[in-house]
PDB file of N, CA and C in Angstrom:
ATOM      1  N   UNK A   1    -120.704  68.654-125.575  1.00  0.00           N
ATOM      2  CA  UNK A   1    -119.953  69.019-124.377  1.00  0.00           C
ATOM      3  C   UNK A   1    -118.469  69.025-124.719  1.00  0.00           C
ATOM      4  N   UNK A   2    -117.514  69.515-123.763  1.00  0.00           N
ATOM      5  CA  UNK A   2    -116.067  69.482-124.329  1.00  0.00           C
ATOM      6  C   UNK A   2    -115.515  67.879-124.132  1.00  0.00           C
ATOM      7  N   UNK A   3    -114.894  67.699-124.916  1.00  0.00           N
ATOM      8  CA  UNK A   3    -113.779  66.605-124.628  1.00  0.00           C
ATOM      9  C   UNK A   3    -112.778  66.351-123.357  1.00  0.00           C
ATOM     10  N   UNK A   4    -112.392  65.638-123.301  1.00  0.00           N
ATOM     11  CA  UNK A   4    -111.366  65.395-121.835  1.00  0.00           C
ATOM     12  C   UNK A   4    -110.021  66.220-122.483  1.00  0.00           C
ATOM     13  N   UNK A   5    -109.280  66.401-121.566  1.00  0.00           N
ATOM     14  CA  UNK A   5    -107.896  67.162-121.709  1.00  0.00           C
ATOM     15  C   UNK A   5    -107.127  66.667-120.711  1.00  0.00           C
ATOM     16  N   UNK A   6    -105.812  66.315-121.287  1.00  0.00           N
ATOM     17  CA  UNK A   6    -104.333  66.278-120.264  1.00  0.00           C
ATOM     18  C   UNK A   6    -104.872  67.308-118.805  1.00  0.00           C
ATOM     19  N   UNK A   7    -104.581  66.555-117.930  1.00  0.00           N
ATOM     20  CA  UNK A   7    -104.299  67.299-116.445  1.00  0.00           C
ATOM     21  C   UNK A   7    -105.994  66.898-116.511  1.00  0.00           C
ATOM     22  N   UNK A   8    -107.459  66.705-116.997  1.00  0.00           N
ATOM     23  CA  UNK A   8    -108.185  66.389-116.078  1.00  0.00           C
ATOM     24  C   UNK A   8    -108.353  65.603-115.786  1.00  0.00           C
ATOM     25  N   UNK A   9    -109.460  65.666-114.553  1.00  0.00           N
ATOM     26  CA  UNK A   9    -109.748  64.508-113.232  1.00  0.00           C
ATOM     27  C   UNK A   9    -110.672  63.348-114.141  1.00  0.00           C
ATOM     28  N   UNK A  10    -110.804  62.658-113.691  1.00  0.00           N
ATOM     29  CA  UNK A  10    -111.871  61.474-114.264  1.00  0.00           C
ATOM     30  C   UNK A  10    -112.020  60.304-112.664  1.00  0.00           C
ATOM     31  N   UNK A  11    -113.305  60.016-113.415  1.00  0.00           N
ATOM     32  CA  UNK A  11    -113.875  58.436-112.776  1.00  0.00           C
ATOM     33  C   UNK A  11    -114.593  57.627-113.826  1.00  0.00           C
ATOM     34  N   UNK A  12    -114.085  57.014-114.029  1.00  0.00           N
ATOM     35  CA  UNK A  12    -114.787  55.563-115.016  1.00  0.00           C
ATOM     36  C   UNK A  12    -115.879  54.911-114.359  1.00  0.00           C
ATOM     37  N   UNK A  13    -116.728  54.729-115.180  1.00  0.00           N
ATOM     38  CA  UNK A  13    -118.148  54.118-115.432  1.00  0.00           C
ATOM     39  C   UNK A  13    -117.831  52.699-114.393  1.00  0.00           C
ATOM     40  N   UNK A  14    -119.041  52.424-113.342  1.00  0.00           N
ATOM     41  CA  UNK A  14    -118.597  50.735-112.705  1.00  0.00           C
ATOM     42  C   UNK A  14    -118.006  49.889-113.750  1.00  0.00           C
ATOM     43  N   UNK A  15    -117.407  48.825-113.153  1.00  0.00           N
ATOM     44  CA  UNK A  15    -117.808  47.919-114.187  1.00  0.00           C
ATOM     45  C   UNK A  15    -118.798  47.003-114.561  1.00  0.00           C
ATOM     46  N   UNK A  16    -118.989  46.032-115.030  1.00  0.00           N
ATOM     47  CA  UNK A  16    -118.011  45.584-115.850  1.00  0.00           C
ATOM     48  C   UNK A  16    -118.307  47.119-117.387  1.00  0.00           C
ATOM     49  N   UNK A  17    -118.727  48.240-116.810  1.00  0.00           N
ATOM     50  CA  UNK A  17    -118.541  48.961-118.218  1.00  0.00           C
ATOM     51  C   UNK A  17    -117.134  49.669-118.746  1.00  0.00           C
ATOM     52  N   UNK A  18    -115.624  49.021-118.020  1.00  0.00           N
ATOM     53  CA  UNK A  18    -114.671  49.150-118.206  1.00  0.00           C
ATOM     54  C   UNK A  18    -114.139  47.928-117.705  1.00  0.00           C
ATOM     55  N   UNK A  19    -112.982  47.581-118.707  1.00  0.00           N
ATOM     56  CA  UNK A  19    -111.916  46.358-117.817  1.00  0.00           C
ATOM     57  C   UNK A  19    -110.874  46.638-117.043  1.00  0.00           C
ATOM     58  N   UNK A  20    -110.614  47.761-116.184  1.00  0.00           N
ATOM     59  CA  UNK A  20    -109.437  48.283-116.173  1.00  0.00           C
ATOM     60  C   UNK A  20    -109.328  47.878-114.482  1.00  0.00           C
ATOM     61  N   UNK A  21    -110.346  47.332-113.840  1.00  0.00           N
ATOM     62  CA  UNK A  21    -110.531  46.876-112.437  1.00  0.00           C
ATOM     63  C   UNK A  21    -110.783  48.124-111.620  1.00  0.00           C
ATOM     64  N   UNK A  22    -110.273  49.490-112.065  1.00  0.00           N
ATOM     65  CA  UNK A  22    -110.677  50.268-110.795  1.00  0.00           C
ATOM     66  C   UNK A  22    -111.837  51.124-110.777  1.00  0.00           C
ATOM     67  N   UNK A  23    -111.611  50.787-109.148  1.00  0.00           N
ATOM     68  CA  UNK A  23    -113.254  51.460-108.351  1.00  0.00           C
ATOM     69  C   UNK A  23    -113.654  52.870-109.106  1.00  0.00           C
ATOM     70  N   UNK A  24    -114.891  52.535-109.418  1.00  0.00           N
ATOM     71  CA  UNK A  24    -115.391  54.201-109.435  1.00  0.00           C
ATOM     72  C   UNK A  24    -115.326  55.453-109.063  1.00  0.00           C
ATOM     73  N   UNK A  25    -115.524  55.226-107.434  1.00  0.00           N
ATOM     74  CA  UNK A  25    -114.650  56.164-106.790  1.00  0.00           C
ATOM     75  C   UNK A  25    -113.303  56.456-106.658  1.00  0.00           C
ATOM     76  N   UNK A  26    -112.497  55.770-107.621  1.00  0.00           N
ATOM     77  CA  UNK A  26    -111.437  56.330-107.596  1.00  0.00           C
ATOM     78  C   UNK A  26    -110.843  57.771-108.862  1.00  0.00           C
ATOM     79  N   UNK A  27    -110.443  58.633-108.554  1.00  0.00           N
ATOM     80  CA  UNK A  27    -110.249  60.023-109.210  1.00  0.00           C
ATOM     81  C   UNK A  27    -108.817  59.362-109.688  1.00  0.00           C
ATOM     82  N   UNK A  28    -108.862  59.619-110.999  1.00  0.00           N
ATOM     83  CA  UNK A  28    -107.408  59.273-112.244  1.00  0.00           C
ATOM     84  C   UNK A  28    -107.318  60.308-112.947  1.00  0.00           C
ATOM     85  N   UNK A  29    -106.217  60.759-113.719  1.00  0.00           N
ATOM     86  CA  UNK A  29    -105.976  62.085-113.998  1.00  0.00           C
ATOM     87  C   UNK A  29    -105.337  61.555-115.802  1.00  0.00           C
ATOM     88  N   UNK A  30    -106.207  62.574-116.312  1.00  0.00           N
ATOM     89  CA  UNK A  30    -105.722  62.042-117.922  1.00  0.00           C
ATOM     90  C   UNK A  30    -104.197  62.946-118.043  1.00  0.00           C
ATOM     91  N   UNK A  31    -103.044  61.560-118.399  1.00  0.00           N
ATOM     92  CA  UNK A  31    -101.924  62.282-118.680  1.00  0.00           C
ATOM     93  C   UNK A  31    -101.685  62.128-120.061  1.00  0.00           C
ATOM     94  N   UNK A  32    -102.265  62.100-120.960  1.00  0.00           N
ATOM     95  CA  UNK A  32    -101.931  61.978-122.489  1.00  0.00           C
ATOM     96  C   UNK A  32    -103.178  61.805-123.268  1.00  0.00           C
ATOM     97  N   UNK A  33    -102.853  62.265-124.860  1.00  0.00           N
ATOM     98  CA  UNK A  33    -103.869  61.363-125.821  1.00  0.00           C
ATOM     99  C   UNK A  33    -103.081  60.125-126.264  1.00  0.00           C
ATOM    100  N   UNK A  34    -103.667  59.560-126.945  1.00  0.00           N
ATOM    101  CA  UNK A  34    -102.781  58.037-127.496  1.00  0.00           C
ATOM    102  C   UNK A  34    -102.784  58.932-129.523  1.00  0.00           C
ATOM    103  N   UNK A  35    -101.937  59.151-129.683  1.00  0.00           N
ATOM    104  CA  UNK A  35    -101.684  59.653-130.938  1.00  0.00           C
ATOM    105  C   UNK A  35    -102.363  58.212-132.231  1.00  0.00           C
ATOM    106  N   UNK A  36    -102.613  59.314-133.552  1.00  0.00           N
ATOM    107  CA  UNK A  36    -103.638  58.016-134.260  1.00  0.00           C
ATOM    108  C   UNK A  36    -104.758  57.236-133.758  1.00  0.00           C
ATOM    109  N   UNK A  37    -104.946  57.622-132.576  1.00  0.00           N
ATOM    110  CA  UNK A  37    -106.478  56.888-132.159  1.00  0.00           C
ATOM    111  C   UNK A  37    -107.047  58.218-131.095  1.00  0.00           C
ATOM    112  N   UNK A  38    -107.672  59.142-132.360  1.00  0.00           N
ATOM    113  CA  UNK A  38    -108.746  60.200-131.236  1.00  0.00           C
ATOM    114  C   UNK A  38    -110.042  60.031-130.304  1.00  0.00           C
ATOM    115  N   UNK A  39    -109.942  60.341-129.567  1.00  0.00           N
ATOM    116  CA  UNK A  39    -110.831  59.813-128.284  1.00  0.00           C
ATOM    117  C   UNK A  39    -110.371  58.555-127.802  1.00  0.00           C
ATOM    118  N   UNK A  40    -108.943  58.468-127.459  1.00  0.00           N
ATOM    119  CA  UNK A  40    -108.337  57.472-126.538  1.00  0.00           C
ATOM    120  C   UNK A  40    -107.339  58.328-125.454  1.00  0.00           C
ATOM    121  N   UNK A  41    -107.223  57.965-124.649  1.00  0.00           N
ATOM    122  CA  UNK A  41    -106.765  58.835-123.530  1.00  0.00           C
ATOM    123  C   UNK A  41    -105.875  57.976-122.516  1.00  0.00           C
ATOM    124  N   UNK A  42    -104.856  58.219-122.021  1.00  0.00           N
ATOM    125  CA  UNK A  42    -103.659  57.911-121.409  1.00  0.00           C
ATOM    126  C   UNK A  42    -104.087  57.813-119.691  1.00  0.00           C
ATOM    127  N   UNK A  43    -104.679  57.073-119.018  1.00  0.00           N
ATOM    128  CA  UNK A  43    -105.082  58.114-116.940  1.00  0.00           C
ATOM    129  C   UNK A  43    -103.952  57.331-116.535  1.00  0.00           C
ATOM    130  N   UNK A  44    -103.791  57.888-115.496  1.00  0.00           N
ATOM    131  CA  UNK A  44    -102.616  57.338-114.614  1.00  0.00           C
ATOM    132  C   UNK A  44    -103.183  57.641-112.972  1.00  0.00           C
ATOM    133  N   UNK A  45    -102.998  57.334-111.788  1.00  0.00           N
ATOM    134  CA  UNK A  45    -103.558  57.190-111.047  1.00  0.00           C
ATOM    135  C   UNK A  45    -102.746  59.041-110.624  1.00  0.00           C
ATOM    136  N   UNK A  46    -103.379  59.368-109.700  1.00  0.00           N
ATOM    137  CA  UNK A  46    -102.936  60.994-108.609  1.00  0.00           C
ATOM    138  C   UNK A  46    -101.658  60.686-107.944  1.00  0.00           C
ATOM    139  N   UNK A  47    -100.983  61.837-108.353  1.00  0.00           N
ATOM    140  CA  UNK A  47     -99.896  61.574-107.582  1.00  0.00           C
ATOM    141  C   UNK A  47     -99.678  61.479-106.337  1.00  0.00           C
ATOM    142  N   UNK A  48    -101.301  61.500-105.801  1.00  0.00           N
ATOM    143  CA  UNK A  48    -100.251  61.399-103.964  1.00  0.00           C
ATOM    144  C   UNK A  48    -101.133  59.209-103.992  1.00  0.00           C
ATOM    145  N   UNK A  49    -101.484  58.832-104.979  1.00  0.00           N
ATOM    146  CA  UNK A  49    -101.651  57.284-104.927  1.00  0.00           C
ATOM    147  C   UNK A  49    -100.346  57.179-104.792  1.00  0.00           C
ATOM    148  N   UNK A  50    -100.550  55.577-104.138  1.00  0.00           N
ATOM    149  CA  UNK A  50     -99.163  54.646-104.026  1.00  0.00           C
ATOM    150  C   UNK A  50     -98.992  53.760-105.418  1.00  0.00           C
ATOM    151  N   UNK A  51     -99.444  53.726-106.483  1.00  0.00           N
ATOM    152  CA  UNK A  51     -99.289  53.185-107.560  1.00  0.00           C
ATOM    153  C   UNK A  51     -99.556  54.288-108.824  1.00  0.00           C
ATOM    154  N   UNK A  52     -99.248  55.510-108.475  1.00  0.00           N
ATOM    155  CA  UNK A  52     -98.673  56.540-109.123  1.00  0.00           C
ATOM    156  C   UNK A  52     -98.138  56.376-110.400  1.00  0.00           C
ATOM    157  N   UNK A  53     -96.995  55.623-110.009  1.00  0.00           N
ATOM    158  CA  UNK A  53     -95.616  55.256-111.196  1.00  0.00           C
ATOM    159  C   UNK A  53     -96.074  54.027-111.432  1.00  0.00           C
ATOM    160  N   UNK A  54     -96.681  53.110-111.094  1.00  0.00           N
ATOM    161  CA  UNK A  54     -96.948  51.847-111.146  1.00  0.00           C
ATOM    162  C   UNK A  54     -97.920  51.122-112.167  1.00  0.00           C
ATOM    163  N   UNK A  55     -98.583  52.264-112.341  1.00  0.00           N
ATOM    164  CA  UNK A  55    -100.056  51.933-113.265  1.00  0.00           C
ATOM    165  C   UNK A  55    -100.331  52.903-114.366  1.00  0.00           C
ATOM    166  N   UNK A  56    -100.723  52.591-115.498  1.00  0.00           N
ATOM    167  CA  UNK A  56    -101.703  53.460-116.114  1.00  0.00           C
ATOM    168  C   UNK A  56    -102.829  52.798-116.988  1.00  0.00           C
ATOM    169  N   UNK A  57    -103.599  53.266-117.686  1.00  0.00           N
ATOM    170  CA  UNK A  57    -104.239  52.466-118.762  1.00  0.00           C
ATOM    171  C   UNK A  57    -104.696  53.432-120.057  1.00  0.00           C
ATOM    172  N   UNK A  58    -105.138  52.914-121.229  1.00  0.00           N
ATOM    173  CA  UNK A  58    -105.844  53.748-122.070  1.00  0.00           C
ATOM    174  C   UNK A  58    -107.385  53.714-122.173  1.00  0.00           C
ATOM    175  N   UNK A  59    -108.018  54.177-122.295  1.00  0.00           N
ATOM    176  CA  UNK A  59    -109.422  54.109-121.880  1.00  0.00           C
ATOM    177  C   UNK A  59    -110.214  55.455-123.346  1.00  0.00           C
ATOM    178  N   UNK A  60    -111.193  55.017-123.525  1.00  0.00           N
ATOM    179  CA  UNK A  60    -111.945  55.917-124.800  1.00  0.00           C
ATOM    180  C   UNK A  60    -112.951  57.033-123.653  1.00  0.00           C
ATOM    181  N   UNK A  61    -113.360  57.643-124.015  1.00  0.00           N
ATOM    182  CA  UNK A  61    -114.701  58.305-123.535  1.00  0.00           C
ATOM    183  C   UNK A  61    -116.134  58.002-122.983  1.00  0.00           C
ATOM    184  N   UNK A  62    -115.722  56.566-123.807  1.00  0.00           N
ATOM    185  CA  UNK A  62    -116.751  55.877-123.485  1.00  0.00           C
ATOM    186  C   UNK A  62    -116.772  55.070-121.928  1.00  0.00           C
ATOM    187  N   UNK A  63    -115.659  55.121-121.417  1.00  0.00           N
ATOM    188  CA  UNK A  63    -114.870  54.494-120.509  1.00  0.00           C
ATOM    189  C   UNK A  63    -115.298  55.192-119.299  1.00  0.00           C
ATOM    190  N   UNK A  64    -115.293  56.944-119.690  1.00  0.00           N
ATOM    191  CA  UNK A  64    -115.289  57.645-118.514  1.00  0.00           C
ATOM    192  C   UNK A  64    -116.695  58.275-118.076  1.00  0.00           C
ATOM    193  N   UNK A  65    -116.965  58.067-116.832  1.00  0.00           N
ATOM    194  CA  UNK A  65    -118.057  58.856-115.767  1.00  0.00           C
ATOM    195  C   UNK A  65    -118.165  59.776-115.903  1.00  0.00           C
ATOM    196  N   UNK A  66    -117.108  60.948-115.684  1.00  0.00           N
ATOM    197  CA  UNK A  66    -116.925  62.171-115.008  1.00  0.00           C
ATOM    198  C   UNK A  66    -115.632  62.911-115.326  1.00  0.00           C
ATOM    199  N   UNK A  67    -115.968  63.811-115.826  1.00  0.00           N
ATOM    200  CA  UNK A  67    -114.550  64.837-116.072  1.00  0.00           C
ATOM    201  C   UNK A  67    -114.506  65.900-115.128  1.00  0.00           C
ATOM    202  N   UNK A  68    -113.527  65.946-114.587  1.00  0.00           N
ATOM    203  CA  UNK A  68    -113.671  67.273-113.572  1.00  0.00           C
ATOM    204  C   UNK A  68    -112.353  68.253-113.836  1.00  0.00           C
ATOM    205  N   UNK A  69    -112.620  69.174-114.522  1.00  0.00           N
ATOM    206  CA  UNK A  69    -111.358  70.183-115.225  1.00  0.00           C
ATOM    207  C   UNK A  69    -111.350  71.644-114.023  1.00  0.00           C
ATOM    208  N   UNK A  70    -109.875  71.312-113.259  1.00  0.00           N
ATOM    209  CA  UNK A  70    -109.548  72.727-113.076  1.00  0.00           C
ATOM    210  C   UNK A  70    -108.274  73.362-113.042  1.00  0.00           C
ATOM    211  N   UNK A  71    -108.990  74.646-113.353  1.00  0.00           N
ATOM    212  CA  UNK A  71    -108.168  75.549-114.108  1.00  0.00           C
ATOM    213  C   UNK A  71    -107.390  76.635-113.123  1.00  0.00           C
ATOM    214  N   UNK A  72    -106.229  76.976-113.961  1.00  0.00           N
ATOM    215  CA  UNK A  72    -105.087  77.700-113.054  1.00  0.00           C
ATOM    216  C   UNK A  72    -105.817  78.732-112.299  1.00  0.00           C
ATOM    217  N   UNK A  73    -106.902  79.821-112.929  1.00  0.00           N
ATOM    218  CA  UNK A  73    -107.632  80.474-111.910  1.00  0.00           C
ATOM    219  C   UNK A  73    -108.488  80.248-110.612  1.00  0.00           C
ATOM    220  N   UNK A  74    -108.444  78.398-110.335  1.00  0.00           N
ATOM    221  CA  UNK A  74    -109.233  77.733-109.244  1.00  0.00           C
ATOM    222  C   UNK A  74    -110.606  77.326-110.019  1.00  0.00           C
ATOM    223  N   UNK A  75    -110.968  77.568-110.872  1.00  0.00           N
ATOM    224  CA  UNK A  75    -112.591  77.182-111.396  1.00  0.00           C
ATOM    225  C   UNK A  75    -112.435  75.898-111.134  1.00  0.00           C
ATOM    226  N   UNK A  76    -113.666  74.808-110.999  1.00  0.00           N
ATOM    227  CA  UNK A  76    -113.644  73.947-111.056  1.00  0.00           C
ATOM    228  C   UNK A  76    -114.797  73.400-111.695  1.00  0.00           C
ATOM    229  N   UNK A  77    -114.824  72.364-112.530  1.00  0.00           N
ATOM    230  CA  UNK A  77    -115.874  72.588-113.224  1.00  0.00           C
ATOM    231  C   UNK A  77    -116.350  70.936-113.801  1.00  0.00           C
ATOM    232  N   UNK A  78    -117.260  70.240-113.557  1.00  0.00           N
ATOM    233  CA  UNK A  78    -117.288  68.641-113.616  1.00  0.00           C
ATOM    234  C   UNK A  78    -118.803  68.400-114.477  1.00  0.00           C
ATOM    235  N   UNK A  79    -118.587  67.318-115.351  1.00  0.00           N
ATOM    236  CA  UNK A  79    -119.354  66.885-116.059  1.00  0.00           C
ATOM    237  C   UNK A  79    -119.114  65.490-116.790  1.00  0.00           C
ATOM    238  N   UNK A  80    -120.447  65.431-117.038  1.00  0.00           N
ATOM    239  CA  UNK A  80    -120.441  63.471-117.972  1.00  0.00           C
ATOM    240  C   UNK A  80    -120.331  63.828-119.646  1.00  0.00           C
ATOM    241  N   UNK A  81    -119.207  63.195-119.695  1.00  0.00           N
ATOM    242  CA  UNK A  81    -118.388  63.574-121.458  1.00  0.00           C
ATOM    243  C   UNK A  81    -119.918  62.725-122.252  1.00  0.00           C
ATOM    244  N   UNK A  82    -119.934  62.928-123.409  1.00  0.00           N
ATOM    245  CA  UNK A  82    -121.200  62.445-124.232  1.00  0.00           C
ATOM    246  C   UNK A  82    -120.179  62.065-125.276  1.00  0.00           C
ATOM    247  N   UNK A  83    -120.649  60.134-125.294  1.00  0.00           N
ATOM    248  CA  UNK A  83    -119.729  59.507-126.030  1.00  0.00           C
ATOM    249  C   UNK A  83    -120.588  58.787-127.095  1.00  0.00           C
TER     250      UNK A  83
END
Protein backbone atom coordinates (compact mmCIF):
# COMPACT_ATOMS: atom_id res chain seq x y z
CA UNK A 1 0.00 0.00 0.00
CA UNK A 2 1.39 3.65 -0.19
CA UNK A 3 3.16 5.19 2.65
CA UNK A 4 1.87 8.24 4.68
CA UNK A 5 2.75 11.75 3.22
CA UNK A 6 3.05 15.41 4.67
CA UNK A 7 -0.57 17.00 4.66
CA UNK A 8 -2.24 13.43 5.39
CA UNK A 9 -5.00 12.74 7.83
CA UNK A 10 -4.27 9.94 10.36
CA UNK A 11 -5.75 8.18 13.55
CA UNK A 12 -3.50 6.07 15.69
CA UNK A 13 -4.15 2.61 16.77
CA UNK A 14 -6.05 2.67 20.70
CA UNK A 15 -3.82 2.41 23.09
CA UNK A 16 -1.92 1.25 24.91
CA UNK A 17 -0.72 0.42 21.01
CA UNK A 18 0.75 4.01 21.08
CA UNK A 19 2.08 6.24 24.04
CA UNK A 20 1.18 9.42 22.76
CA UNK A 21 -2.30 9.56 25.00
CA UNK A 22 -4.54 10.56 22.13
CA UNK A 23 -7.99 9.28 21.45
CA UNK A 24 -8.45 7.35 18.39
CA UNK A 25 -10.93 9.31 17.22
CA UNK A 26 -8.98 11.98 17.05
CA UNK A 27 -7.85 13.06 13.15
CA UNK A 28 -3.86 14.43 13.28
CA UNK A 29 -2.32 15.54 10.21
CA UNK A 30 1.30 14.33 9.27
CA UNK A 31 3.42 17.57 9.08
CA UNK A 32 6.89 16.12 8.40
CA UNK A 33 9.24 13.03 8.02
CA UNK A 34 11.87 12.89 10.87
CA UNK A 35 15.04 12.89 8.50
CA UNK A 36 17.59 9.62 9.11
CA UNK A 37 14.83 7.61 10.56
CA UNK A 38 12.41 6.39 7.46
CA UNK A 39 9.03 5.50 8.45
CA UNK A 40 8.94 8.06 11.31
CA UNK A 41 6.58 10.82 10.86
CA UNK A 42 6.10 14.30 12.49
CA UNK A 43 1.50 14.66 13.35
CA UNK A 44 0.56 17.66 14.84
CA UNK A 45 -2.97 18.08 15.83
CA UNK A 46 -5.71 20.14 12.82
CA UNK A 47 -5.56 23.39 12.72
CA UNK A 48 -8.90 24.37 13.79
CA UNK A 49 -7.72 22.09 17.42
CA UNK A 50 -6.99 24.29 20.35
CA UNK A 51 -3.57 22.65 20.85
CA UNK A 52 -2.64 23.16 17.26
CA UNK A 53 0.69 25.01 18.16
CA UNK A 54 0.84 23.27 21.38
CA UNK A 55 1.50 19.66 20.56
CA UNK A 56 3.08 17.34 18.26
CA UNK A 57 4.66 13.89 18.38
CA UNK A 58 6.71 11.40 16.20
CA UNK A 59 5.06 8.25 15.68
CA UNK A 60 6.30 5.14 13.03
CA UNK A 61 3.58 3.45 10.88
CA UNK A 62 3.24 1.21 13.11
CA UNK A 63 1.61 3.81 15.32
CA UNK A 64 -1.01 4.65 12.76
CA UNK A 65 -4.81 3.31 12.12
CA UNK A 66 -5.75 5.14 9.19
CA UNK A 67 -4.42 7.35 6.49
CA UNK A 68 -6.83 9.45 4.83
CA UNK A 69 -5.05 11.42 1.75
CA UNK A 70 -6.80 14.27 -0.05
CA UNK A 71 -5.93 15.59 -2.95
CA UNK A 72 -6.11 19.14 -4.56
CA UNK A 73 -8.72 17.66 -7.11
CA UNK A 74 -11.16 16.74 -3.88
CA UNK A 75 -10.44 12.79 -4.11
CA UNK A 76 -10.47 11.44 -0.97
CA UNK A 77 -9.13 8.39 -0.35
CA UNK A 78 -8.50 6.33 3.28
CA UNK A 79 -6.76 3.27 4.22
CA UNK A 80 -4.75 1.04 6.96
CA UNK A 81 -0.85 1.66 6.10
CA UNK A 82 0.77 -2.12 6.30
CA UNK A 83 3.57 -1.89 8.77
Amino acid sequence: MVDPQPYDQVRLHPAPAHTHGIDPTTTLVIADTVDGQPGTYVLWHLDTHPDHHDWAAAVTAGDIHTITRITTAGDVRTWTPSS
